[in-house]
Structures are given as C-alpha cells and as structure tokens.
PDB file of N, CA and C in Angstrom:
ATOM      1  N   UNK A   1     122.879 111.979 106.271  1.00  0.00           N
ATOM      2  CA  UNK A   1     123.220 112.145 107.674  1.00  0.00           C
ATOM      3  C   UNK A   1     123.351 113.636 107.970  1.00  0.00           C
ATOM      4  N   UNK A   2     122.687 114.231 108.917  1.00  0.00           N
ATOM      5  CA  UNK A   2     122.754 115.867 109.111  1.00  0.00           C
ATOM      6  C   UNK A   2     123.680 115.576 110.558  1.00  0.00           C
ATOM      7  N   UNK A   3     124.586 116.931 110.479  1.00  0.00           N
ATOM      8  CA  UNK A   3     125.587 116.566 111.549  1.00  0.00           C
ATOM      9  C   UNK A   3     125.296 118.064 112.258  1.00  0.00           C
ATOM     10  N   UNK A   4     125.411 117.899 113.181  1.00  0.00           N
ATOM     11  CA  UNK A   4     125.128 119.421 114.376  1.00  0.00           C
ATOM     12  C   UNK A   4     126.188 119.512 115.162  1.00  0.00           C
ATOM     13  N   UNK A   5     126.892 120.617 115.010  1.00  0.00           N
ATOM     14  CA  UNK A   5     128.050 121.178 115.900  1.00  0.00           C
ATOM     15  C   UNK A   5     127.483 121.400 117.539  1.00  0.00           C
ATOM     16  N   UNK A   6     127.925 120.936 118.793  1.00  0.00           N
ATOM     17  CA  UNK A   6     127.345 121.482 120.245  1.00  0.00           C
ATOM     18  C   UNK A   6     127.843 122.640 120.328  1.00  0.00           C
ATOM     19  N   UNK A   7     126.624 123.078 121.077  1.00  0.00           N
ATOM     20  CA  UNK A   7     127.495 124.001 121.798  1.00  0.00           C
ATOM     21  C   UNK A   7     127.196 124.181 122.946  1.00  0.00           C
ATOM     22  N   UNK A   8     128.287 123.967 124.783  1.00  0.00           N
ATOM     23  CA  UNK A   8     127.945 124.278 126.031  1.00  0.00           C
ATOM     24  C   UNK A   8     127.884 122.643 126.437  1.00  0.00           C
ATOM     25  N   UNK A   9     128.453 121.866 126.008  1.00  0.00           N
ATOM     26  CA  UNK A   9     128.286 120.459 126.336  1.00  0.00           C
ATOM     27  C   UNK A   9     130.032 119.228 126.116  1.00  0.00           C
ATOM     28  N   UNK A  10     129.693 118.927 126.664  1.00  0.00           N
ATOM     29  CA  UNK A  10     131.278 118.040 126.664  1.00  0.00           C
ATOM     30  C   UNK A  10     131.484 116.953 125.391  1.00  0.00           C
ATOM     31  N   UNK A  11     130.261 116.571 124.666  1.00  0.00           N
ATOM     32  CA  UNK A  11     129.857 116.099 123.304  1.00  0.00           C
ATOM     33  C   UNK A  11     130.135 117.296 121.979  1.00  0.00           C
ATOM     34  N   UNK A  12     130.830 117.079 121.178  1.00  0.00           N
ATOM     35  CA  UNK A  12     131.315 117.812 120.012  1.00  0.00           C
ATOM     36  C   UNK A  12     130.404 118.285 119.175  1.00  0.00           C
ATOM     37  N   UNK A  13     130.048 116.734 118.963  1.00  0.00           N
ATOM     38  CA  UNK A  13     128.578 117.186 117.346  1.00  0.00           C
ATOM     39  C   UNK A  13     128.058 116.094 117.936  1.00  0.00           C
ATOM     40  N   UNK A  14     127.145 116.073 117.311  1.00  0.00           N
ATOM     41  CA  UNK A  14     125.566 115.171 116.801  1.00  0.00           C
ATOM     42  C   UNK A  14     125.761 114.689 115.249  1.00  0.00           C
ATOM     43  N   UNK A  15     125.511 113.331 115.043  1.00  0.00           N
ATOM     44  CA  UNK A  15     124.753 113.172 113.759  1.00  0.00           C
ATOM     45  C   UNK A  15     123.496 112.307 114.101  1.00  0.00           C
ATOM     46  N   UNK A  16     122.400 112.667 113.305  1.00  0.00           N
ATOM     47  CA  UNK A  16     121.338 112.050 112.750  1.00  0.00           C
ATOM     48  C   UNK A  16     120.865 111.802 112.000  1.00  0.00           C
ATOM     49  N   UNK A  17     119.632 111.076 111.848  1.00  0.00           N
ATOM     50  CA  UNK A  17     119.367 110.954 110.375  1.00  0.00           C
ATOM     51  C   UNK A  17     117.378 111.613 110.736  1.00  0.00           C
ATOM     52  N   UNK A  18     116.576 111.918 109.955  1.00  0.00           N
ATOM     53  CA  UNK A  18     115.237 112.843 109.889  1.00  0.00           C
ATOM     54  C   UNK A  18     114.419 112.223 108.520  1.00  0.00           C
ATOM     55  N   UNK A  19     113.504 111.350 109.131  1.00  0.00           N
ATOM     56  CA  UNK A  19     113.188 110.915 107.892  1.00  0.00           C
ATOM     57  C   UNK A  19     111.370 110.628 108.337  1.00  0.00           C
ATOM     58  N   UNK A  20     110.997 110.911 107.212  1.00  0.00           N
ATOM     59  CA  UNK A  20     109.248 111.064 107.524  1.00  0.00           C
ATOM     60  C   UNK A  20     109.004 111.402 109.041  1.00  0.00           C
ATOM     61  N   UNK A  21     109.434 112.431 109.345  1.00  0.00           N
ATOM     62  CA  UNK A  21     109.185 112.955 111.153  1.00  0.00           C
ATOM     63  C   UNK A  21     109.745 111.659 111.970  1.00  0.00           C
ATOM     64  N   UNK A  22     110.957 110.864 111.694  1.00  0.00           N
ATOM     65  CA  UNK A  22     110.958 110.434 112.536  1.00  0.00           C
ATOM     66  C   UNK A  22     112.756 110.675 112.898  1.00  0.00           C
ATOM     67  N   UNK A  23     113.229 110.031 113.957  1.00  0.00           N
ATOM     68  CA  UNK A  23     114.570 110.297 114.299  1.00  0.00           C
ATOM     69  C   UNK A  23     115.169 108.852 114.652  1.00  0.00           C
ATOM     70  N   UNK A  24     116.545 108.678 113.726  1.00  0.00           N
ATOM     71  CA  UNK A  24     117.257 107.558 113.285  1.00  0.00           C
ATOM     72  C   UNK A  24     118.685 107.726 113.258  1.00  0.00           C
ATOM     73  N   UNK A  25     119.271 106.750 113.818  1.00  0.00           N
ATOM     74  CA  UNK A  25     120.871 106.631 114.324  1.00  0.00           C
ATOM     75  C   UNK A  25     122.051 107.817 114.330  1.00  0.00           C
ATOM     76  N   UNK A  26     121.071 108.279 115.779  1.00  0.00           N
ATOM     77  CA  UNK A  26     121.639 109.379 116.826  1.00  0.00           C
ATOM     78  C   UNK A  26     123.320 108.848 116.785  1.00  0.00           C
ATOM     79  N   UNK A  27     124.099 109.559 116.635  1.00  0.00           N
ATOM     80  CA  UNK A  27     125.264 109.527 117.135  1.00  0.00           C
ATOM     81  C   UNK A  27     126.245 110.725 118.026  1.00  0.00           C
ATOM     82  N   UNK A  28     126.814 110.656 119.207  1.00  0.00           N
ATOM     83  CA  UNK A  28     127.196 111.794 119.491  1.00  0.00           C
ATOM     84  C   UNK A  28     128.652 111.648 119.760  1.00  0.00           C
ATOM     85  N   UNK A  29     129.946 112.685 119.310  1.00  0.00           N
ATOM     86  CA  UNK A  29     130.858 112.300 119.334  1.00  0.00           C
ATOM     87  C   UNK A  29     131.214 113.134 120.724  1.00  0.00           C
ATOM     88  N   UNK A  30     132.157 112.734 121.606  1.00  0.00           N
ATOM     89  CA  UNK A  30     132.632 112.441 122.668  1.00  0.00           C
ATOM     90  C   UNK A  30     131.706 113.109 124.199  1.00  0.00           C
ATOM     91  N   UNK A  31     131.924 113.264 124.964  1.00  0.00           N
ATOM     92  CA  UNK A  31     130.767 113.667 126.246  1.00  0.00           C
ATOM     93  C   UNK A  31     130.429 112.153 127.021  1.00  0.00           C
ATOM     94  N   UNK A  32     129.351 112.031 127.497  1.00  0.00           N
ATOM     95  CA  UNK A  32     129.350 110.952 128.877  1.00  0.00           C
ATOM     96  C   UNK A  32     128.672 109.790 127.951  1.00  0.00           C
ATOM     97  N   UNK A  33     129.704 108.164 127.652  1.00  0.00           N
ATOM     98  CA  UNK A  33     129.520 107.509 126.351  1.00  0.00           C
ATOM     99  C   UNK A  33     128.113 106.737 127.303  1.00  0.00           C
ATOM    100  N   UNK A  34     127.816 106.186 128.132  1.00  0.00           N
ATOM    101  CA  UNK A  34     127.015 105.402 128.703  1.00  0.00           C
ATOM    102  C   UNK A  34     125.740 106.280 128.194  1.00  0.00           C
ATOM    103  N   UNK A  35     125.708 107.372 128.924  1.00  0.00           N
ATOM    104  CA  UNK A  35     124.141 108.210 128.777  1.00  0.00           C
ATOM    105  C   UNK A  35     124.153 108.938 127.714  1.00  0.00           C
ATOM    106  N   UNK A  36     124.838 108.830 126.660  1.00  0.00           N
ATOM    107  CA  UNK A  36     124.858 109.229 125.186  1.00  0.00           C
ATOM    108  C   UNK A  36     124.437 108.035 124.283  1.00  0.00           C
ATOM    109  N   UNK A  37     124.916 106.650 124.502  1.00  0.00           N
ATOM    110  CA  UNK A  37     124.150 105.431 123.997  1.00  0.00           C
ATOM    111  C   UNK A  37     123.056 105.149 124.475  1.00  0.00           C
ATOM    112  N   UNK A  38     122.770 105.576 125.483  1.00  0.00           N
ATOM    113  CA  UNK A  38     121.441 105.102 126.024  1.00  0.00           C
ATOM    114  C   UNK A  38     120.220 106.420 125.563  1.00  0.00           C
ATOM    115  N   UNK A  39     120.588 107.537 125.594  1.00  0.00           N
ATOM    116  CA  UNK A  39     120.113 109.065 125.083  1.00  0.00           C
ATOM    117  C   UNK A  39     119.902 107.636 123.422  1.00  0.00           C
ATOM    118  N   UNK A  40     120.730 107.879 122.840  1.00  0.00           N
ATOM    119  CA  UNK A  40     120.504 107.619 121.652  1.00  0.00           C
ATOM    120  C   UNK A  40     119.691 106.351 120.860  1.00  0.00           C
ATOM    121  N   UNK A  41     119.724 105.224 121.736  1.00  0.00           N
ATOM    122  CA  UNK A  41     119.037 104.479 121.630  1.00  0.00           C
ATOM    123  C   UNK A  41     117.619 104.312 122.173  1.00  0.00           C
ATOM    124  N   UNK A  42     117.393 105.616 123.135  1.00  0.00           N
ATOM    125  CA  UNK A  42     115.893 105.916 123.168  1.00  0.00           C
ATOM    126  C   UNK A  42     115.418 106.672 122.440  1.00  0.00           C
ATOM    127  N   UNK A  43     116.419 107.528 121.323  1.00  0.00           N
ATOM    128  CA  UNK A  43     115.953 108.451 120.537  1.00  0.00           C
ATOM    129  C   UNK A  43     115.369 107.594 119.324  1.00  0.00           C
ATOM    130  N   UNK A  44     115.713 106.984 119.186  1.00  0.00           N
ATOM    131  CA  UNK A  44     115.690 105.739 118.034  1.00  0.00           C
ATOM    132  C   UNK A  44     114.255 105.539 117.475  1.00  0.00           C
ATOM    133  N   UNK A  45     114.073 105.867 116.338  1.00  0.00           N
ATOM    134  CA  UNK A  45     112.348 105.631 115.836  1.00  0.00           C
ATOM    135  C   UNK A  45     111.587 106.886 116.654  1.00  0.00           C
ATOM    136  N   UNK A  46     111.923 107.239 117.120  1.00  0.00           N
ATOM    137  CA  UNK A  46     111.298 108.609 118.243  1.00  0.00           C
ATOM    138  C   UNK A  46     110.106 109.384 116.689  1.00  0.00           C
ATOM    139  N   UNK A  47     109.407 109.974 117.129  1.00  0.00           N
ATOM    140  CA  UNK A  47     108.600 110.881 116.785  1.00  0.00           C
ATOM    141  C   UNK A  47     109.433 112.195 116.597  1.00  0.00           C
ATOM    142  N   UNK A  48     109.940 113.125 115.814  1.00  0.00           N
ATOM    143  CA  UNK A  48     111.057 114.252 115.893  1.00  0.00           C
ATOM    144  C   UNK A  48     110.494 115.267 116.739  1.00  0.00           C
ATOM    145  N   UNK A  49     109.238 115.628 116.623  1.00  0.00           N
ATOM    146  CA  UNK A  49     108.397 116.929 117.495  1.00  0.00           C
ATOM    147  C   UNK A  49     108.646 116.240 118.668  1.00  0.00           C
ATOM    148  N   UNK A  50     108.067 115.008 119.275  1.00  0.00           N
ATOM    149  CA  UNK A  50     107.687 114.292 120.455  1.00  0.00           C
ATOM    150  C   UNK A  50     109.347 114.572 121.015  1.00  0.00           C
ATOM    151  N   UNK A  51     110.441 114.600 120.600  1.00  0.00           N
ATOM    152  CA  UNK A  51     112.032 114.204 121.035  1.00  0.00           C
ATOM    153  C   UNK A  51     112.204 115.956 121.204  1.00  0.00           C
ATOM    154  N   UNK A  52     111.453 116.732 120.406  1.00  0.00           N
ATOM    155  CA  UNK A  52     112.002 118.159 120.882  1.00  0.00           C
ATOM    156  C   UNK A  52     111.265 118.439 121.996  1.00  0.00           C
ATOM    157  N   UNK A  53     109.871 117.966 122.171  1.00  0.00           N
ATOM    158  CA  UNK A  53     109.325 118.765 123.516  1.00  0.00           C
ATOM    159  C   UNK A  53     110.014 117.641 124.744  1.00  0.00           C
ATOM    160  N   UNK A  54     109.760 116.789 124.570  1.00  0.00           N
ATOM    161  CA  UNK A  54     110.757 115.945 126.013  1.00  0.00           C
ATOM    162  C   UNK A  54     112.238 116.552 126.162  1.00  0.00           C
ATOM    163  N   UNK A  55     113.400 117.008 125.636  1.00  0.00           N
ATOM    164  CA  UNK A  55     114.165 116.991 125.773  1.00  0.00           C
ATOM    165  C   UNK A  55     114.627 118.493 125.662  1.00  0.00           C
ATOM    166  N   UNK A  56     114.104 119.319 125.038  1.00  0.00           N
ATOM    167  CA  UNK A  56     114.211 120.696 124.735  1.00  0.00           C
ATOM    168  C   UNK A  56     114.008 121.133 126.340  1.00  0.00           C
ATOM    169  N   UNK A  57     115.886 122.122 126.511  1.00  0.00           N
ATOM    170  CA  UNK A  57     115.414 122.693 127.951  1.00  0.00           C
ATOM    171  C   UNK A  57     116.035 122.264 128.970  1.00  0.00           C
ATOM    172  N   UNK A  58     116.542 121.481 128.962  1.00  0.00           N
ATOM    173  CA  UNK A  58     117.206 119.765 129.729  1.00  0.00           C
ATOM    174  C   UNK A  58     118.435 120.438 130.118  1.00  0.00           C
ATOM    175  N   UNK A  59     118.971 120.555 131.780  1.00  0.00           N
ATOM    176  CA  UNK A  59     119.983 121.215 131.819  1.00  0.00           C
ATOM    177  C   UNK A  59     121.114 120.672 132.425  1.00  0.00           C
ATOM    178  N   UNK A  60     122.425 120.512 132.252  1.00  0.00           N
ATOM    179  CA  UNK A  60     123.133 119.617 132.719  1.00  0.00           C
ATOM    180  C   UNK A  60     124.075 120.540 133.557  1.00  0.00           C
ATOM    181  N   UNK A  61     124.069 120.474 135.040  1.00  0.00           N
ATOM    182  CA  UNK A  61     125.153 120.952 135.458  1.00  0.00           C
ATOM    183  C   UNK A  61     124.944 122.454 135.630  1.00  0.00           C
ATOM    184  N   UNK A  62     124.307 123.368 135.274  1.00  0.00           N
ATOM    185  CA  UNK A  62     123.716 124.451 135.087  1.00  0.00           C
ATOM    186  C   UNK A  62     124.744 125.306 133.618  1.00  0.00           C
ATOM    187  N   UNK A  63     124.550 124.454 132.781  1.00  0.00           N
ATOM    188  CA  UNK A  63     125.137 124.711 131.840  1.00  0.00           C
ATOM    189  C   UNK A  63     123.910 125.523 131.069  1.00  0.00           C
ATOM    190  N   UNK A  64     123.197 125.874 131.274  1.00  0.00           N
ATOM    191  CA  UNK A  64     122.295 126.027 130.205  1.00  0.00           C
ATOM    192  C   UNK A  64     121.423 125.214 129.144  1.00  0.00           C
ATOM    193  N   UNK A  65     122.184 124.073 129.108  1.00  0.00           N
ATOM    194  CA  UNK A  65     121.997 122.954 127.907  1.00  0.00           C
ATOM    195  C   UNK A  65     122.658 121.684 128.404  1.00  0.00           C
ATOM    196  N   UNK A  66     122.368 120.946 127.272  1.00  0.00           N
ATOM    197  CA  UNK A  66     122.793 119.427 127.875  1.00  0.00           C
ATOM    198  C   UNK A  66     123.275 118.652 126.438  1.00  0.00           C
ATOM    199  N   UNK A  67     123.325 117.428 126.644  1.00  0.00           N
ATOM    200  CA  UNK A  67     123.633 116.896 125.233  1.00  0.00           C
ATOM    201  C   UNK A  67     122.167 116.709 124.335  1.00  0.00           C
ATOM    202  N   UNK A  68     121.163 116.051 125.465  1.00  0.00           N
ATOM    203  CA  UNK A  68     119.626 116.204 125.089  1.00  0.00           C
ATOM    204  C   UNK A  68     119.086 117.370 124.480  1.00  0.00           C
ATOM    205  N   UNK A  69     119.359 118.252 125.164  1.00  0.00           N
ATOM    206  CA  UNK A  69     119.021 119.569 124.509  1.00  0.00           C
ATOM    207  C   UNK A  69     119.270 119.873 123.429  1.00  0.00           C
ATOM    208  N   UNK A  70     121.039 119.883 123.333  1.00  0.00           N
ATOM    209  CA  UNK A  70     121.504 120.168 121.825  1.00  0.00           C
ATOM    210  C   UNK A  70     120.677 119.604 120.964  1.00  0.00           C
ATOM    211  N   UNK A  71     120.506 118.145 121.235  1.00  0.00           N
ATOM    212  CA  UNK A  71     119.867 117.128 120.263  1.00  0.00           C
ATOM    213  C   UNK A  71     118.371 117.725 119.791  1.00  0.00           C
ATOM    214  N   UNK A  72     117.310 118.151 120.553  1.00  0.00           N
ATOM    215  CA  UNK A  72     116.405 119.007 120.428  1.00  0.00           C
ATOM    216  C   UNK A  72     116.824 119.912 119.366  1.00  0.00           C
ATOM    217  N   UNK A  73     117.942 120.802 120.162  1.00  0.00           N
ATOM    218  CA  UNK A  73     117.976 121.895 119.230  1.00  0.00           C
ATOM    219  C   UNK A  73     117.919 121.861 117.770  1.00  0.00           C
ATOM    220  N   UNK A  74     118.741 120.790 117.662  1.00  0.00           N
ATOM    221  CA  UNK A  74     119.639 120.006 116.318  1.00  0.00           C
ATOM    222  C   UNK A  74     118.335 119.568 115.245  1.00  0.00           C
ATOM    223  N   UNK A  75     117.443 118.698 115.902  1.00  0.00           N
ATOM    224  CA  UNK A  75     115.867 118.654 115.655  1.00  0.00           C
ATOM    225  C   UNK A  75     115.385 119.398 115.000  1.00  0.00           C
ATOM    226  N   UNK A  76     114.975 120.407 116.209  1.00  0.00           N
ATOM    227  CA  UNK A  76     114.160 121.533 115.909  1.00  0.00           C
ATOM    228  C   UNK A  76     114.069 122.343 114.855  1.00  0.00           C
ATOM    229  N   UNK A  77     115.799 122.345 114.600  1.00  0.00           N
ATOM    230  CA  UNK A  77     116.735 123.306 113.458  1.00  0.00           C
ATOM    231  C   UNK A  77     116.141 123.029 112.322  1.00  0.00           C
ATOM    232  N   UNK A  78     115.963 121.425 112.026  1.00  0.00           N
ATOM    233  CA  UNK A  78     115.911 120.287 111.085  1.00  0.00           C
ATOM    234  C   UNK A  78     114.651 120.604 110.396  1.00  0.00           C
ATOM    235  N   UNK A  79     113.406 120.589 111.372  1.00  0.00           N
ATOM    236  CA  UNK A  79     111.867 120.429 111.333  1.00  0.00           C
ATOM    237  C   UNK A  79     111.748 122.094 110.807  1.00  0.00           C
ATOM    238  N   UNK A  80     112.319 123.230 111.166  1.00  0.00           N
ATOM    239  CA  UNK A  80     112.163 124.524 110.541  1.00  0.00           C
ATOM    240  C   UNK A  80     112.326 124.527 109.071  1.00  0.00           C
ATOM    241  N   UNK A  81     113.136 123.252 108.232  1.00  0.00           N
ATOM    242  CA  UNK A  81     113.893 123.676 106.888  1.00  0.00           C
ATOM    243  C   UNK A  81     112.584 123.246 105.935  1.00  0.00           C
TER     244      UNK A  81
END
C-alpha cells in the first residue's frame, strides 16, 4: 500500500495500491466522503497514466489542487520510481 501525504486539500493522505500500471483501492482519509468514494471507485482498475492526465490540474475552490489532483500527483510520483 503506498500512502501520500496532501497537500492544499481538506483530505490528509491518500493510500493506493500500483500494480502492472494499474490503480487499486484508492483510499482517502478525511475531505468531502461522498466525492472521495465516488473519486475512488472510479479510480478503481483505472489505467495509472490515463488517471494522471484526466485528473492532473483539477482545481477545487481555487486552491490550486484538489483531492483528484493530489491523487495524480501521488500517481505520477509512483510511475517516476
């Protein structure tokens, strides 16, 4: 399970799981629980590249970032190692 600290979002961390490019049981601890289960259960089996370009960028509130985003970021981080 790789866990990602937020940052700029009302959600704490991220965990996921990254397995043969794909993305598996998103979890995000606290932030908006409806559109964080639903975020996460569309992330589900996702393609990992395909989940960074849809969601990478995503701005909530003019925060800069979003919980989507982080999740990208969190990704992205992942797919660099």
């Amino acid at each position: 399970m790789i866990e990602y600290k937020t940052k700029g979002t009302c959600s704490k961390n991220i965990q996921f799981e990254l397995k043969d490019g794909k993305i598996s049981h998103v979890k995000f601890k606290d932030g908006c629980d409806g559109n964080l289960k639903a975020l996460s259960i569309m992330a589900e089996g996702m393609d990992a590249e395909e989940l960074v370009k849809k969601l990478k960028g995503v701005d909530c509130d003019g925060r800069g970032t979003s919980c989507g985003d982080q999740l990208a970021r969190a990704v992205e981080q992942q797919l660099a190692k």
